[in-house]
N, C-alpha and C. Protein backbone atom coordinates (compact mmCIF):
# COMPACT_ATOMS: atom_id res chain seq x y z
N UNK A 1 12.23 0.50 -25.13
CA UNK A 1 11.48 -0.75 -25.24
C UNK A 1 10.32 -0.80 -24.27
N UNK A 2 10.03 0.13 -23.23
CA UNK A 2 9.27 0.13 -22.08
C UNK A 2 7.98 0.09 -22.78
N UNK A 3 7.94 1.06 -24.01
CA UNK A 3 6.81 1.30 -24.51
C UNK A 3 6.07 0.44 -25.00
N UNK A 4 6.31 -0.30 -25.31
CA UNK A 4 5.84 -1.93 -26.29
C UNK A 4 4.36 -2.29 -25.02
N UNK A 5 4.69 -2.36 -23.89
CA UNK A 5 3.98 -2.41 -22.67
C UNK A 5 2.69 -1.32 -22.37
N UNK A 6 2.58 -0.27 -23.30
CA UNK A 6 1.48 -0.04 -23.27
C UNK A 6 0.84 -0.02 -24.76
N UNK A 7 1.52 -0.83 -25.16
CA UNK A 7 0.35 -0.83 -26.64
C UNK A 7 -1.01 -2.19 -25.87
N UNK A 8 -2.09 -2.05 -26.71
CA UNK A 8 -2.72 -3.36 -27.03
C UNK A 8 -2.01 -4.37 -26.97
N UNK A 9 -3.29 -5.26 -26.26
CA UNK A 9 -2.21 -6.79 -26.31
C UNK A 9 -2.65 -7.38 -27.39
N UNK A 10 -3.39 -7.30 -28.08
CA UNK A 10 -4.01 -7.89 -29.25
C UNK A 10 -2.53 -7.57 -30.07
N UNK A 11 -2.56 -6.44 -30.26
CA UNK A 11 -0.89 -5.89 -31.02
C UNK A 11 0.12 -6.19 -30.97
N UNK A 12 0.32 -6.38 -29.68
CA UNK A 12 1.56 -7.45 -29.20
C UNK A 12 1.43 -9.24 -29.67
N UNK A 13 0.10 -9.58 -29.08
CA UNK A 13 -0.04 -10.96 -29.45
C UNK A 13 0.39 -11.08 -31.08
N UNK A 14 -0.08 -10.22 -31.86
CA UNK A 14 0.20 -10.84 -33.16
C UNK A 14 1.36 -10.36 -33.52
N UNK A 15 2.20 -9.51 -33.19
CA UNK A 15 3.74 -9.74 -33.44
C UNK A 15 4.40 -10.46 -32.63
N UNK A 16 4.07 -11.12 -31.68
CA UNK A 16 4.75 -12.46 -31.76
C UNK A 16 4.64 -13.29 -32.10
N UNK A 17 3.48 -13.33 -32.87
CA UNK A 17 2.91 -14.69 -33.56
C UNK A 17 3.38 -14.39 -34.76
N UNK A 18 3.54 -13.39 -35.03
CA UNK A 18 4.57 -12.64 -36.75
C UNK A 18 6.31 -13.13 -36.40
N UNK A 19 6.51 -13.42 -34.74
CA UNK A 19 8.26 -13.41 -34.90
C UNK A 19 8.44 -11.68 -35.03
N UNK A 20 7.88 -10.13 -35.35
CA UNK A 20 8.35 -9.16 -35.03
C UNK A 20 9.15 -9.12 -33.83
N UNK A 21 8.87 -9.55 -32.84
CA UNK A 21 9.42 -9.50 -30.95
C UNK A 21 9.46 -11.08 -30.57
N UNK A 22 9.51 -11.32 -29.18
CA UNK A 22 9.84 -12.23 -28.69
C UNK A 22 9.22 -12.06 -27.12
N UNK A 23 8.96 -13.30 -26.47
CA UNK A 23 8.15 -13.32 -24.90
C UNK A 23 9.02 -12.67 -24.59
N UNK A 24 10.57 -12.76 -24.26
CA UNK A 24 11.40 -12.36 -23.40
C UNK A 24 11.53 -10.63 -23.86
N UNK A 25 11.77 -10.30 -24.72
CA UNK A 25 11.74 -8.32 -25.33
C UNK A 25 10.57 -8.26 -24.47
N UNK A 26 9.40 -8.58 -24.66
CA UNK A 26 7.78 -8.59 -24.16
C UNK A 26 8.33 -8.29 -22.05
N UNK A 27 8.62 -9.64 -21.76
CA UNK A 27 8.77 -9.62 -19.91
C UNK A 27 9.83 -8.58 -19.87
N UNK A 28 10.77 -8.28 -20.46
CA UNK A 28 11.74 -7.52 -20.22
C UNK A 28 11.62 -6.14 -20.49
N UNK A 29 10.33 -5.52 -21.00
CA UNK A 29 9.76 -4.24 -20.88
C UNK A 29 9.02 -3.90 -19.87
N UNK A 30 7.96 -5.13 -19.50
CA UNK A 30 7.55 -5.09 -18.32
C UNK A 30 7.94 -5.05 -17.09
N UNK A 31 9.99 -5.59 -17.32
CA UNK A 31 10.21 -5.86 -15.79
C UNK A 31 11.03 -4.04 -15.77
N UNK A 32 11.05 -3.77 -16.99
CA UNK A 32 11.47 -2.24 -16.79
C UNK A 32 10.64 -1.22 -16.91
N UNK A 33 9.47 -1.66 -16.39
CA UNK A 33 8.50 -0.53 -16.37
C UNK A 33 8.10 -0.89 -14.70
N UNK A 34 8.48 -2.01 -14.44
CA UNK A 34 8.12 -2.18 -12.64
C UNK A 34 9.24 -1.55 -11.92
N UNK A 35 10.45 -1.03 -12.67
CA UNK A 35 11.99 -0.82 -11.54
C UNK A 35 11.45 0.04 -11.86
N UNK A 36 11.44 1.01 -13.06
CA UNK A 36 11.45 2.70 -13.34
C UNK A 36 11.20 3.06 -11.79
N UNK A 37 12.01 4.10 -11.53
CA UNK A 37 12.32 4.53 -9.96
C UNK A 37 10.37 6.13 -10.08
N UNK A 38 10.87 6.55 -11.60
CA UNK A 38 9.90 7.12 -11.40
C UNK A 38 7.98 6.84 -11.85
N UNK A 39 8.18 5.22 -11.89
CA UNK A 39 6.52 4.89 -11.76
C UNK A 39 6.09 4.43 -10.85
N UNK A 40 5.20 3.77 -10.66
CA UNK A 40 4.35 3.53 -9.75
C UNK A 40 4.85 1.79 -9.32
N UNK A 41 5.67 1.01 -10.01
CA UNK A 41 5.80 -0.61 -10.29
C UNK A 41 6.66 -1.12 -8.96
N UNK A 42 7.36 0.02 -7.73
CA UNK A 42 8.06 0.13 -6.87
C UNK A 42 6.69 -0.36 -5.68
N UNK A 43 5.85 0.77 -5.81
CA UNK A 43 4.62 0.92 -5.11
C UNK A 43 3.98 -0.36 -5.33
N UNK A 44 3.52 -0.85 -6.25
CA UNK A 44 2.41 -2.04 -6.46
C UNK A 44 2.69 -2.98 -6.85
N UNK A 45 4.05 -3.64 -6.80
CA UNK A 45 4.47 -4.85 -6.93
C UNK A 45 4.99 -5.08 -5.54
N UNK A 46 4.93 -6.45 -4.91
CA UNK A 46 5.39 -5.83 -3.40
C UNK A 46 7.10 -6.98 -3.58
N UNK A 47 6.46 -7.91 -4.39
CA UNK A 47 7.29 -9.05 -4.91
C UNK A 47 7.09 -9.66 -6.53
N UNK A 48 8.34 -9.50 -6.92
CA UNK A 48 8.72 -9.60 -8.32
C UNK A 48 9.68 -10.79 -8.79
N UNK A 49 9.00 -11.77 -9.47
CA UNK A 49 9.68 -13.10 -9.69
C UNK A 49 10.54 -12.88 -11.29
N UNK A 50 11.22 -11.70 -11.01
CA UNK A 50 12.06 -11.87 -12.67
C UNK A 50 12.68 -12.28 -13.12
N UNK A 51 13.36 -13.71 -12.43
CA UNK A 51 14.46 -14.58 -13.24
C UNK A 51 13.40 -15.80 -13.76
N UNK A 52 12.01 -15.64 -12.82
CA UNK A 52 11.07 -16.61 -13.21
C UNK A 52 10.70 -16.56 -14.20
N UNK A 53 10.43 -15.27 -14.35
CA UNK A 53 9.51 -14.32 -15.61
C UNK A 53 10.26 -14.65 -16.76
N UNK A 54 11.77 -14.33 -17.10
CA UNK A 54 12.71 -14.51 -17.50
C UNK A 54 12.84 -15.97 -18.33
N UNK A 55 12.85 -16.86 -17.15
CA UNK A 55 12.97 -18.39 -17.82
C UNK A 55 11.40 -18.67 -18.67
N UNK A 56 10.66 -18.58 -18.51
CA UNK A 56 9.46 -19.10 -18.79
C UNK A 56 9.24 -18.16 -20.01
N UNK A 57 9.59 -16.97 -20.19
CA UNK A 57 9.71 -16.09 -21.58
C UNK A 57 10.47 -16.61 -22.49
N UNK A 58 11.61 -17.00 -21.93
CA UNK A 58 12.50 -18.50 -22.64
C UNK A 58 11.86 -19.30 -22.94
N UNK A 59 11.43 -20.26 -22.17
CA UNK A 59 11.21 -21.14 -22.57
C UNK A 59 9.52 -21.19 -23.73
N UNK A 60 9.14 -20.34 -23.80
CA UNK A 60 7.77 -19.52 -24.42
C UNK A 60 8.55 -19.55 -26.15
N UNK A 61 9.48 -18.69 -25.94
CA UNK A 61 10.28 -18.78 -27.32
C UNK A 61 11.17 -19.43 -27.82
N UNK A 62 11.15 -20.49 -27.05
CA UNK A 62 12.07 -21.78 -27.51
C UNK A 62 10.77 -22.99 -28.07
N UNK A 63 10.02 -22.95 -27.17
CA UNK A 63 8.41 -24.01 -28.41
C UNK A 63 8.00 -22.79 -29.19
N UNK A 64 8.31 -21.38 -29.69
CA UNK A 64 7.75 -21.06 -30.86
C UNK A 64 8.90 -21.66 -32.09
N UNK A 65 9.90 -21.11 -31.86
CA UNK A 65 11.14 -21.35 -32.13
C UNK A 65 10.76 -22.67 -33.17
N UNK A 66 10.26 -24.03 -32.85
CA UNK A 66 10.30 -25.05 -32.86
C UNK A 66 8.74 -25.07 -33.48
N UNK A 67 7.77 -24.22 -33.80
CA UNK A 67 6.81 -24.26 -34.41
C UNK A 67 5.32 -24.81 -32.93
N UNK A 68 5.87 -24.78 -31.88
CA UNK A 68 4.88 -25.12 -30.87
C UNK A 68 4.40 -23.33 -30.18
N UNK A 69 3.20 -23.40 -29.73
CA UNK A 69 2.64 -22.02 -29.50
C UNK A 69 1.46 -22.84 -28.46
N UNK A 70 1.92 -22.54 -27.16
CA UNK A 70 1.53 -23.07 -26.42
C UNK A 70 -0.12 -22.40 -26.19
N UNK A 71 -1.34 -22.79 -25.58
CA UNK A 71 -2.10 -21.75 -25.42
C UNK A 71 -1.95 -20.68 -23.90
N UNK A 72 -2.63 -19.33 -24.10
CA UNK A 72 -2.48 -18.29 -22.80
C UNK A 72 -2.74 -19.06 -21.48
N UNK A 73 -3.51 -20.42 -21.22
CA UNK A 73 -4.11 -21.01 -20.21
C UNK A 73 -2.89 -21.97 -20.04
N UNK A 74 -1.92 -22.23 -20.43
CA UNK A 74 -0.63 -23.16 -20.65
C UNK A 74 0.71 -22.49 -20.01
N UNK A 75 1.24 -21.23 -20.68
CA UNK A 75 1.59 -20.22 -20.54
C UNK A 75 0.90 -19.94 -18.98
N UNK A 76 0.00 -19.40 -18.74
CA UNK A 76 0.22 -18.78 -17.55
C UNK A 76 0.24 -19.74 -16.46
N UNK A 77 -0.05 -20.90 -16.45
CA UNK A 77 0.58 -22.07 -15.61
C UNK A 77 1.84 -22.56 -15.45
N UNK A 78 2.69 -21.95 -16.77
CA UNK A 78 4.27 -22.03 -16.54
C UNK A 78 4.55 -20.62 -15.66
N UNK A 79 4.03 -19.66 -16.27
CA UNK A 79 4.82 -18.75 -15.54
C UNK A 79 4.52 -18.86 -13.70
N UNK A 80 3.60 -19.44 -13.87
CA UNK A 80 2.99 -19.81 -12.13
C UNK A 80 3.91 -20.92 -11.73
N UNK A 81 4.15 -21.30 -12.38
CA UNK A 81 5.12 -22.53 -11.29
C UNK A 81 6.44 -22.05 -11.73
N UNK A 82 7.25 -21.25 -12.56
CA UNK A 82 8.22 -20.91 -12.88
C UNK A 82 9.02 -19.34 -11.89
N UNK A 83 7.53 -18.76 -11.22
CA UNK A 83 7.62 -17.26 -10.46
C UNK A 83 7.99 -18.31 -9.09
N UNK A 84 7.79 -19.65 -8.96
CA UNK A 84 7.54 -20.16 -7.63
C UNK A 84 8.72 -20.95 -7.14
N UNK A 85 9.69 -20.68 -8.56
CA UNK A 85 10.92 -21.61 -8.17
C UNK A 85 11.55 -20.58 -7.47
């Protein structure tokens, strides 16, 4: 699943807007491409909010779920106050 993380985000954006994937499959490739012991995500993350990341990927696919699709400027203000709990 790591791989999903280096496609296009354009590619990604519209399979989740298809329902193919989900925010949380999406954060949860990313948060396994920051542990991989052998990349670089050890090195250049110094601090990693992944239960934050986690809820707010939730809660991302719980208003699609429900026909709400919040915008990217919405979204990244949750995940900002959600990395901060």
């Amino acid at each position: 699943m790591a791989e999903v993380v280096l496609r296009p985000i354009a590619a990604l954006a519209q399979e989740l807007a298809e329902g193919k994937t989900t925010s949380r499959k999406l954060v949860e490739a990313a948060l396994a491409r920051i542990a991989d012991a052998g990349g670089e995500g050890g090195r250049v993350f110094t601090k990693v909010h992944a239960q934050g990341a986690l809820l707010a990927a939730d809660a991302s696919d719980h208003l699609r779920m429900r026909g709400v699709v919040p915008s990217p400027l919405a979204q990244a203000a949750r995940w900002s106050s959600a990395a901060a709990i």
